[in-house]
N, C-alpha and C. Protein backbone atom coordinates (compact mmCIF):
# COMPACT_ATOMS: atom_id res chain seq x y z
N UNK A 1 23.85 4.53 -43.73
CA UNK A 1 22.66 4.50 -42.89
C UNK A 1 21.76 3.35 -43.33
N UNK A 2 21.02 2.52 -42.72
CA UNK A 2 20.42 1.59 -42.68
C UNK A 2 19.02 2.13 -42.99
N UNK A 3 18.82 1.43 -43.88
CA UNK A 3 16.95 1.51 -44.16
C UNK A 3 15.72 0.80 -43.71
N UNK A 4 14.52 1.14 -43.58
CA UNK A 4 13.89 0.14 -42.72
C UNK A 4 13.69 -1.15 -42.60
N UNK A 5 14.40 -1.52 -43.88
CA UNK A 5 14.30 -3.00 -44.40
C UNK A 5 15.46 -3.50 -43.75
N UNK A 6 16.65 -3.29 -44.05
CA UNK A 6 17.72 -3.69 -43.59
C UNK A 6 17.92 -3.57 -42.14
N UNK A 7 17.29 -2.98 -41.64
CA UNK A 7 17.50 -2.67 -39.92
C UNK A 7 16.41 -3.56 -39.26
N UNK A 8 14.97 -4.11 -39.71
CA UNK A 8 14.56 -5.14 -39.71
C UNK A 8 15.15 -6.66 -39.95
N UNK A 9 16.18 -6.56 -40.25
CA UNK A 9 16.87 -7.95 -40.53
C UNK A 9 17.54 -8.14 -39.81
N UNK A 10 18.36 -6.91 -39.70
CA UNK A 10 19.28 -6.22 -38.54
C UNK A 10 18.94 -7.26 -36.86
N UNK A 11 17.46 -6.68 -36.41
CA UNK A 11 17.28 -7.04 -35.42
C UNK A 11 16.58 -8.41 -35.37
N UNK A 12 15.91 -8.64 -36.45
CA UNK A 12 15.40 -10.05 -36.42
C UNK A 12 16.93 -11.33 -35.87
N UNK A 13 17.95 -11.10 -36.83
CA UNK A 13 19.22 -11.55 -37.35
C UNK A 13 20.03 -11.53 -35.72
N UNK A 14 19.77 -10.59 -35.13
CA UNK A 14 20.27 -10.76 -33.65
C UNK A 14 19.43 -11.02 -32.43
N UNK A 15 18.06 -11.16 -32.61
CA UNK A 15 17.21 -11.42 -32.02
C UNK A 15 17.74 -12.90 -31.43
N UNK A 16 17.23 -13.50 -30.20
CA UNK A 16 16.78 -14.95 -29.44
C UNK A 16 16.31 -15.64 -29.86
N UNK A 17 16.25 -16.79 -29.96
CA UNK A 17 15.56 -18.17 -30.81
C UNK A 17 14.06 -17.73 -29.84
N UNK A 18 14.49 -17.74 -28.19
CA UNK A 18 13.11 -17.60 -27.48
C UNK A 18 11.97 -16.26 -28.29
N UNK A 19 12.62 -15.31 -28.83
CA UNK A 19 12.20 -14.21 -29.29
C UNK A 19 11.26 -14.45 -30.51
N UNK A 20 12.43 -15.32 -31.52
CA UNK A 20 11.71 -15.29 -33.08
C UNK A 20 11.30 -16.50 -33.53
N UNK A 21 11.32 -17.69 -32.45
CA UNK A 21 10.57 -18.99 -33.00
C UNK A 21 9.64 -18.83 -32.37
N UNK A 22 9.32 -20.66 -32.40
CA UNK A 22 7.86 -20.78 -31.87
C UNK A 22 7.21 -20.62 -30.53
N UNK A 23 6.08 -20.30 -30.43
CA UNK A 23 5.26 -20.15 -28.57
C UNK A 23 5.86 -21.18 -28.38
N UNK A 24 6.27 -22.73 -28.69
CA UNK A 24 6.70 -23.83 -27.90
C UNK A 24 7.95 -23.32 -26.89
N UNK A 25 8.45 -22.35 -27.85
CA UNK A 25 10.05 -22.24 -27.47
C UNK A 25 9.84 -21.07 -25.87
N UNK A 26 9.22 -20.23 -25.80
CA UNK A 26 8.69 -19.73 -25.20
C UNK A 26 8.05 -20.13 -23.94
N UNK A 27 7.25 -20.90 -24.10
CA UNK A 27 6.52 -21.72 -23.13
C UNK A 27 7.98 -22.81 -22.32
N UNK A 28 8.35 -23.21 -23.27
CA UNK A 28 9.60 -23.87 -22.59
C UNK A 28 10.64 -23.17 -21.39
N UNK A 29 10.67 -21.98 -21.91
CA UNK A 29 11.64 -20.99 -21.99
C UNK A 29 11.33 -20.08 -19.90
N UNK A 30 9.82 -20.00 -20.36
CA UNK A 30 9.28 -19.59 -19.24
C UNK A 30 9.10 -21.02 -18.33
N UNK A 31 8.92 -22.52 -18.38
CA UNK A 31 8.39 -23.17 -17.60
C UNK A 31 10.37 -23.53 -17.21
N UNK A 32 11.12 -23.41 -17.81
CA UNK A 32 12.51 -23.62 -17.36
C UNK A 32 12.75 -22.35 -16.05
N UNK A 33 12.07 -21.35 -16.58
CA UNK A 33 12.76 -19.87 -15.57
C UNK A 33 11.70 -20.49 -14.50
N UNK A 34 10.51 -21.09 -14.34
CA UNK A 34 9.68 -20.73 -13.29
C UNK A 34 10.74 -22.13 -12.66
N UNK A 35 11.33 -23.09 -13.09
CA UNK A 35 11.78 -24.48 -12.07
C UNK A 35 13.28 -23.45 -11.28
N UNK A 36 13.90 -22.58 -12.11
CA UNK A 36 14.91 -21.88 -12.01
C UNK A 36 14.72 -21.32 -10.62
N UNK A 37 13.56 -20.58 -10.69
CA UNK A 37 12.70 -19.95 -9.92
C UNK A 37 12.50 -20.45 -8.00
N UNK A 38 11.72 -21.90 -8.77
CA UNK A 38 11.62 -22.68 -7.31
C UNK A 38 12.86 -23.30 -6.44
N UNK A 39 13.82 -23.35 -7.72
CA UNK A 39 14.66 -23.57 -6.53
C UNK A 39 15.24 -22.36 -6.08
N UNK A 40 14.95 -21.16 -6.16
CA UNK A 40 16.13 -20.41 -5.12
C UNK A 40 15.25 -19.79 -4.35
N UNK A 41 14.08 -19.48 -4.40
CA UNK A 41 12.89 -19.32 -3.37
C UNK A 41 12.88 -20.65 -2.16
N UNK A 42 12.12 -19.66 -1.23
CA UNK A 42 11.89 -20.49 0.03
C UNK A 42 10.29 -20.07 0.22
N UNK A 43 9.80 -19.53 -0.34
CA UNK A 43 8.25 -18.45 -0.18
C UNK A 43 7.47 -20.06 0.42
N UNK A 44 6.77 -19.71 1.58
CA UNK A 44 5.96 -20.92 2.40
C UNK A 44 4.85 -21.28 1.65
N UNK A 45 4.49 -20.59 0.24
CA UNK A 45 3.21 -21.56 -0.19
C UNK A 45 3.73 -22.08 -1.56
N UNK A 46 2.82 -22.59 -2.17
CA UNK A 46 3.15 -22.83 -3.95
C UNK A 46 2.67 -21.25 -4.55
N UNK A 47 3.27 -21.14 -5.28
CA UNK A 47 3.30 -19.91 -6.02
C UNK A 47 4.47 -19.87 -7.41
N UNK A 48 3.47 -19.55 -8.37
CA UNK A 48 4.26 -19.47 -9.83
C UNK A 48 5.03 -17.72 -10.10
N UNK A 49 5.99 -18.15 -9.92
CA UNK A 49 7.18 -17.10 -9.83
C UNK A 49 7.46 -16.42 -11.13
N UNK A 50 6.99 -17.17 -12.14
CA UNK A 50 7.41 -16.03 -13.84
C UNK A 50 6.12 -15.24 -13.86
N UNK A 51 4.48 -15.74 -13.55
CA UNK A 51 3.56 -14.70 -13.77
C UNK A 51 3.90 -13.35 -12.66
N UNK A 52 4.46 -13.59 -11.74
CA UNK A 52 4.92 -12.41 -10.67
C UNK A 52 5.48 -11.62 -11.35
N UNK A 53 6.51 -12.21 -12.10
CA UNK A 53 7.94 -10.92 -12.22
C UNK A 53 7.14 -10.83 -13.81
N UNK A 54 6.41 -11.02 -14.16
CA UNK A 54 5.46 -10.33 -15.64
C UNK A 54 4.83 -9.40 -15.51
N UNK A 55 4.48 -9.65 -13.95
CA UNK A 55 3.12 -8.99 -13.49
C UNK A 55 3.97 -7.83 -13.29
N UNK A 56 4.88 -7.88 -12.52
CA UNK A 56 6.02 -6.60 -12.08
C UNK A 56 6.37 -5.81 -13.09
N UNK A 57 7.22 -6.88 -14.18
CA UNK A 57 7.84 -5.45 -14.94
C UNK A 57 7.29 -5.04 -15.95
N UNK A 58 5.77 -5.44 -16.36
CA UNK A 58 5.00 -4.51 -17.16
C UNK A 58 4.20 -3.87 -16.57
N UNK A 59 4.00 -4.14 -14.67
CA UNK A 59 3.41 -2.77 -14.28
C UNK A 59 4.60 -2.46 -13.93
N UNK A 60 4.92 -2.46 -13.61
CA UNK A 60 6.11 -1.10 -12.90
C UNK A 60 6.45 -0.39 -13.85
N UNK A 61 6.57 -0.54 -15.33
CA UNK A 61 6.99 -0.12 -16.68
C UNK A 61 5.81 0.91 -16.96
N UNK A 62 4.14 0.61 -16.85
CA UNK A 62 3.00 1.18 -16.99
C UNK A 62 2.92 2.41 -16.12
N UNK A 63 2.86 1.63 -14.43
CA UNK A 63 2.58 2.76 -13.31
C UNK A 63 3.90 4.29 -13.61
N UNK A 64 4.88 3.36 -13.63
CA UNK A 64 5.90 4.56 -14.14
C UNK A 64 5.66 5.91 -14.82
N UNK A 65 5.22 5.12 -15.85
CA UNK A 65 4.68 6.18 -16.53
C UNK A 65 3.75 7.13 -16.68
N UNK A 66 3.09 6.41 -15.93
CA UNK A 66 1.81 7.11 -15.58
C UNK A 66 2.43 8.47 -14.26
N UNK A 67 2.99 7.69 -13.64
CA UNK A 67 3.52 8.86 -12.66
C UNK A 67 4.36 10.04 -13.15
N UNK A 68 5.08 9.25 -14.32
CA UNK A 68 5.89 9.93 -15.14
C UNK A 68 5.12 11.70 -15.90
N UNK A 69 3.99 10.95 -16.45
CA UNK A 69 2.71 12.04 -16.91
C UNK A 69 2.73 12.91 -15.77
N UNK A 70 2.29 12.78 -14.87
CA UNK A 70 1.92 13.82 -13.80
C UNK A 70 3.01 14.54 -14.05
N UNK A 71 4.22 14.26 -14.03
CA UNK A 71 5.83 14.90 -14.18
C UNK A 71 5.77 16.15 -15.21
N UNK A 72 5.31 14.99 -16.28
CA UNK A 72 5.49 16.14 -17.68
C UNK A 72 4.78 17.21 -17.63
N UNK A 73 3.54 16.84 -16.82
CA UNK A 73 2.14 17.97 -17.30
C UNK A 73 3.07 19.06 -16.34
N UNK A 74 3.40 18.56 -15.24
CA UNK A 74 3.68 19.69 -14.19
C UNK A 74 5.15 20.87 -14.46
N UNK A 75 5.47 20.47 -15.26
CA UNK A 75 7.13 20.59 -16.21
C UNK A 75 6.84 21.25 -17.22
N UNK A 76 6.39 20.59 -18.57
CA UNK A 76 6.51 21.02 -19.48
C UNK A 76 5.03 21.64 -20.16
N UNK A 77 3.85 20.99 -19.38
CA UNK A 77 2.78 21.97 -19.57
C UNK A 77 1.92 23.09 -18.55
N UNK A 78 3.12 23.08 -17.86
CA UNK A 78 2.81 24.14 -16.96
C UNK A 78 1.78 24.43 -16.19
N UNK A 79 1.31 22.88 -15.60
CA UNK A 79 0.08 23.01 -14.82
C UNK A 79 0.44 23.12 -13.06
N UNK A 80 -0.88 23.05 -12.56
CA UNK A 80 -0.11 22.99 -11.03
C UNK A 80 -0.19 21.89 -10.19
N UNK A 81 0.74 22.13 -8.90
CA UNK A 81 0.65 21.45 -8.32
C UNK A 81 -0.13 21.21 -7.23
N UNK A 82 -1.48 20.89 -7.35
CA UNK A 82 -2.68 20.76 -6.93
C UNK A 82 -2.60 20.00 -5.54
N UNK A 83 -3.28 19.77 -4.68
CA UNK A 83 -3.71 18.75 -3.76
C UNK A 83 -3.80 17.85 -4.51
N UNK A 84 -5.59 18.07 -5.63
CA UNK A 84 -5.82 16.74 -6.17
C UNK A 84 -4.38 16.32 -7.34
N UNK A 85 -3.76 16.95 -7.85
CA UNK A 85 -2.61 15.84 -8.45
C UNK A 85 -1.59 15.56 -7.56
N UNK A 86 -0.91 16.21 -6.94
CA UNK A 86 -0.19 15.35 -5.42
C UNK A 86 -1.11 13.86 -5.23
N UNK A 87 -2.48 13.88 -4.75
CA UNK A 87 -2.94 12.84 -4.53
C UNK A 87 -2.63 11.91 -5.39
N UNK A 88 -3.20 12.36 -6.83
CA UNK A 88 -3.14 11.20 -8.36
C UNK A 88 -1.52 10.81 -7.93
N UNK A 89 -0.73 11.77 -7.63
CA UNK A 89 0.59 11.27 -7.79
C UNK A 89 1.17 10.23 -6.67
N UNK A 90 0.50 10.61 -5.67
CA UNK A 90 0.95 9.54 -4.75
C UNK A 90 0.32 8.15 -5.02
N UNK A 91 -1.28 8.24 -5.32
CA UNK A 91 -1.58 7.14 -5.83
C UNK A 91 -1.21 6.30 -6.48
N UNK A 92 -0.51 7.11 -7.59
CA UNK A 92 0.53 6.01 -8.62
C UNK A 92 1.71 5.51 -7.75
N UNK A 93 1.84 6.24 -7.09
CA UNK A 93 3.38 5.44 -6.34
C UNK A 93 2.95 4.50 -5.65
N UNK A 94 2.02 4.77 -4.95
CA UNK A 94 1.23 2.97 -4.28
C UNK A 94 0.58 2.15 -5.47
N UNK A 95 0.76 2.41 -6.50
CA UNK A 95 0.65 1.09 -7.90
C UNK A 95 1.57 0.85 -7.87
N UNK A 96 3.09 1.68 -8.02
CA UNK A 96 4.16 1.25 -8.36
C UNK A 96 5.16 0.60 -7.23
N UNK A 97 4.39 0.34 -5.77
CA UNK A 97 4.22 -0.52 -5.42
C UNK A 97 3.95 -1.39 -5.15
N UNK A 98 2.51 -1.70 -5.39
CA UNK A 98 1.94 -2.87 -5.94
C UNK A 98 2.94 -4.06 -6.68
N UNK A 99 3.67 -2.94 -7.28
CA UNK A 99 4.45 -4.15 -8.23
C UNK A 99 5.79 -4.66 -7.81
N UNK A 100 6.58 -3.36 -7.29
CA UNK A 100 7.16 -3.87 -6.47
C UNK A 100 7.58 -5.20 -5.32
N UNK A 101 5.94 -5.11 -5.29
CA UNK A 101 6.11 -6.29 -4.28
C UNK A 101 5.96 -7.47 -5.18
N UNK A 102 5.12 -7.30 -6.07
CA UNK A 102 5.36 -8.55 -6.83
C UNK A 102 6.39 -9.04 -7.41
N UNK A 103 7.47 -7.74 -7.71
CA UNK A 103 8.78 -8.80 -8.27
C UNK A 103 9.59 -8.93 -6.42
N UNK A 104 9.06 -8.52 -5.74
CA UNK A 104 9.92 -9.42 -4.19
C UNK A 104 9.46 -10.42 -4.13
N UNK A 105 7.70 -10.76 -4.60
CA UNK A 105 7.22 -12.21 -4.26
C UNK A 105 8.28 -12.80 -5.23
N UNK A 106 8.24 -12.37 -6.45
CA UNK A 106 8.47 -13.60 -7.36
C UNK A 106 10.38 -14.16 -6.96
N UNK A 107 11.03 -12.87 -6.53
CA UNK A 107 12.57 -13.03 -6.51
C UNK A 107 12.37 -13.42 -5.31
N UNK A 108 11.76 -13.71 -4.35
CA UNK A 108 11.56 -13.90 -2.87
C UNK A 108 12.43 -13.16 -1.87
N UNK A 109 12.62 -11.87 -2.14
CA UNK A 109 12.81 -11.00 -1.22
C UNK A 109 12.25 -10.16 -0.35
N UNK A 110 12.72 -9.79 0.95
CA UNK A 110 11.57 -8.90 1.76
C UNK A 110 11.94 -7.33 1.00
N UNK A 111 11.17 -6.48 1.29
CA UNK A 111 11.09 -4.99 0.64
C UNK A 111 12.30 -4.47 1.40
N UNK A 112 12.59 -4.90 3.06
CA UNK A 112 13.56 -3.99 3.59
C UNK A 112 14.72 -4.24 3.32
N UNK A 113 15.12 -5.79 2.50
CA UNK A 113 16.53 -6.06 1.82
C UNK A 113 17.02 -5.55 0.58
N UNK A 114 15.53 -5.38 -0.02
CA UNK A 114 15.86 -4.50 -1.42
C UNK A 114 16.68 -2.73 -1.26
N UNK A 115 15.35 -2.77 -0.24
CA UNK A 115 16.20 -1.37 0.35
C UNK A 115 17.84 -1.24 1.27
N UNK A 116 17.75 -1.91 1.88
CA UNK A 116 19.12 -2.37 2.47
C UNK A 116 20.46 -2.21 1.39
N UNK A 117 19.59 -3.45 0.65
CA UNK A 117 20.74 -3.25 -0.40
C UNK A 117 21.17 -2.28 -1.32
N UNK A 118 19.93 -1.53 -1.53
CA UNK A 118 20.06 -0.09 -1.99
C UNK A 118 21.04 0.61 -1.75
N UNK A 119 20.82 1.04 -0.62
CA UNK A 119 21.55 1.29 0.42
C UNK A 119 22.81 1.56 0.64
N UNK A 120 23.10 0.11 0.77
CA UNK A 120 24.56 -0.09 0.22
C UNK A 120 25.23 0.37 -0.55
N UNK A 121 24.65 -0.03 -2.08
CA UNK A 121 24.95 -0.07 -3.39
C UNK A 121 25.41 1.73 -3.34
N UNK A 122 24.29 2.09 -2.76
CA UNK A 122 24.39 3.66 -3.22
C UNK A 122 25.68 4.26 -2.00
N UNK A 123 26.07 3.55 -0.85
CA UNK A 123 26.55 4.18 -0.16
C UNK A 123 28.46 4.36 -0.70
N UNK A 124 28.30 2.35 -1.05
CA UNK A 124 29.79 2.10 -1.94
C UNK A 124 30.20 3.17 -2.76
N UNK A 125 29.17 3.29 -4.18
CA UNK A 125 29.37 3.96 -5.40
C UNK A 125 29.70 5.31 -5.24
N UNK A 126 28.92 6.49 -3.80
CA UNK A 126 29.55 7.62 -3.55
C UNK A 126 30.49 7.86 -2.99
N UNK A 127 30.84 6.87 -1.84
CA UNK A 127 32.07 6.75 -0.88
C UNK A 127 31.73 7.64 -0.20
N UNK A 128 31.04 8.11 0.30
CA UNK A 128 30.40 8.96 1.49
C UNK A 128 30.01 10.66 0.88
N UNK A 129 30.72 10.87 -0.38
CA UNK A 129 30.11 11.63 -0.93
C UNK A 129 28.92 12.84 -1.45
N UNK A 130 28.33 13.54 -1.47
CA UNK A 130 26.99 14.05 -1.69
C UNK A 130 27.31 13.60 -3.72
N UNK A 131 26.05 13.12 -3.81
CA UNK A 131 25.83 12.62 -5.32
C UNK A 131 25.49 14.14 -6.26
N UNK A 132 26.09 14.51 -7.05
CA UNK A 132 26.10 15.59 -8.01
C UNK A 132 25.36 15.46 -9.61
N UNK A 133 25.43 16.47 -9.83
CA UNK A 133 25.38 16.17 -11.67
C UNK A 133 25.65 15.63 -12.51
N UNK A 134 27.48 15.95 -11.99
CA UNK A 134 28.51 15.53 -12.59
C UNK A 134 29.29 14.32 -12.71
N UNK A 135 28.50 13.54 -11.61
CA UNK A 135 28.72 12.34 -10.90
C UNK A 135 28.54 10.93 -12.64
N UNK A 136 29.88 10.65 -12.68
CA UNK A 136 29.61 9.86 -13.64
C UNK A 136 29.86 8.20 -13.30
N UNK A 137 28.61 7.04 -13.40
CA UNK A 137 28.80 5.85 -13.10
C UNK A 137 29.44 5.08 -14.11
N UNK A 138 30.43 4.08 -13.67
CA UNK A 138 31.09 3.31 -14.49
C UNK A 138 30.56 2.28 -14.99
């Protein structure tokens, strides 16, 4: 078993140069993803495409959770299911849209292709199926 020392080295030791050097490397790192960026977008104005998808997946990571809370309280601390927390709860889902759309701005997709493709994805993987418990993805 690994001790906290050694499992610190552990991950330093496999960590990204972008990860464990300098902000230069970083800054580089992000101004390469945002040119990455412009070219596969078509979005009709100027718009910086890495603060989007930052903006996205540390809210969508936040709102989550937050929606997530409403989950637990209603689960495991046995509160109810109120009007006013239905509301709180829907509210969070229009944050966790909010962000949503920001990683479509930044990937330049419309919302109904994400879903589309959803869609798909989910229709392939069951094969027409009803999705179960037991249902194991490869």
């Amino acid at each position: 078993m690994l001790d906290d020392i050694d499992y610190k080295d552990f991950v330093y030791n496999i960590s990204s140069s972008v990860t464990k050097d300098s902000i230069v490397n970083l800054k580089e790192r992000l101004s390469n993803l945002e040119e990455q960026c412009r070219g596969l977008n078509k979005f009709p104005r100027e718009t910086n495409f890495v603060p989007h998808l930052l903006t996205a997946a540390l809210g969508l990571s936040g709102e989550t959770g937050e929606f997530n809370d409403h989950v637990k309280k209603l689960i495991f601390h046995n509160k109810e299911l109120t009007e006013e927390r239905r509301d709180a709860m829907i509210k969070e889902l229009g944050d966790v849209m909010w962000y949503v759309m920001q990683a479509c701005i930044a990937l330049d997709v419309d919302l109904y292709k994400v879903v589309e493709l959803n869609e798909a994805k989910l229709r392939a993987r069951h094969n027409g199926e009803e999705f179960t418990e037991n249902y194991k993805s490869s």
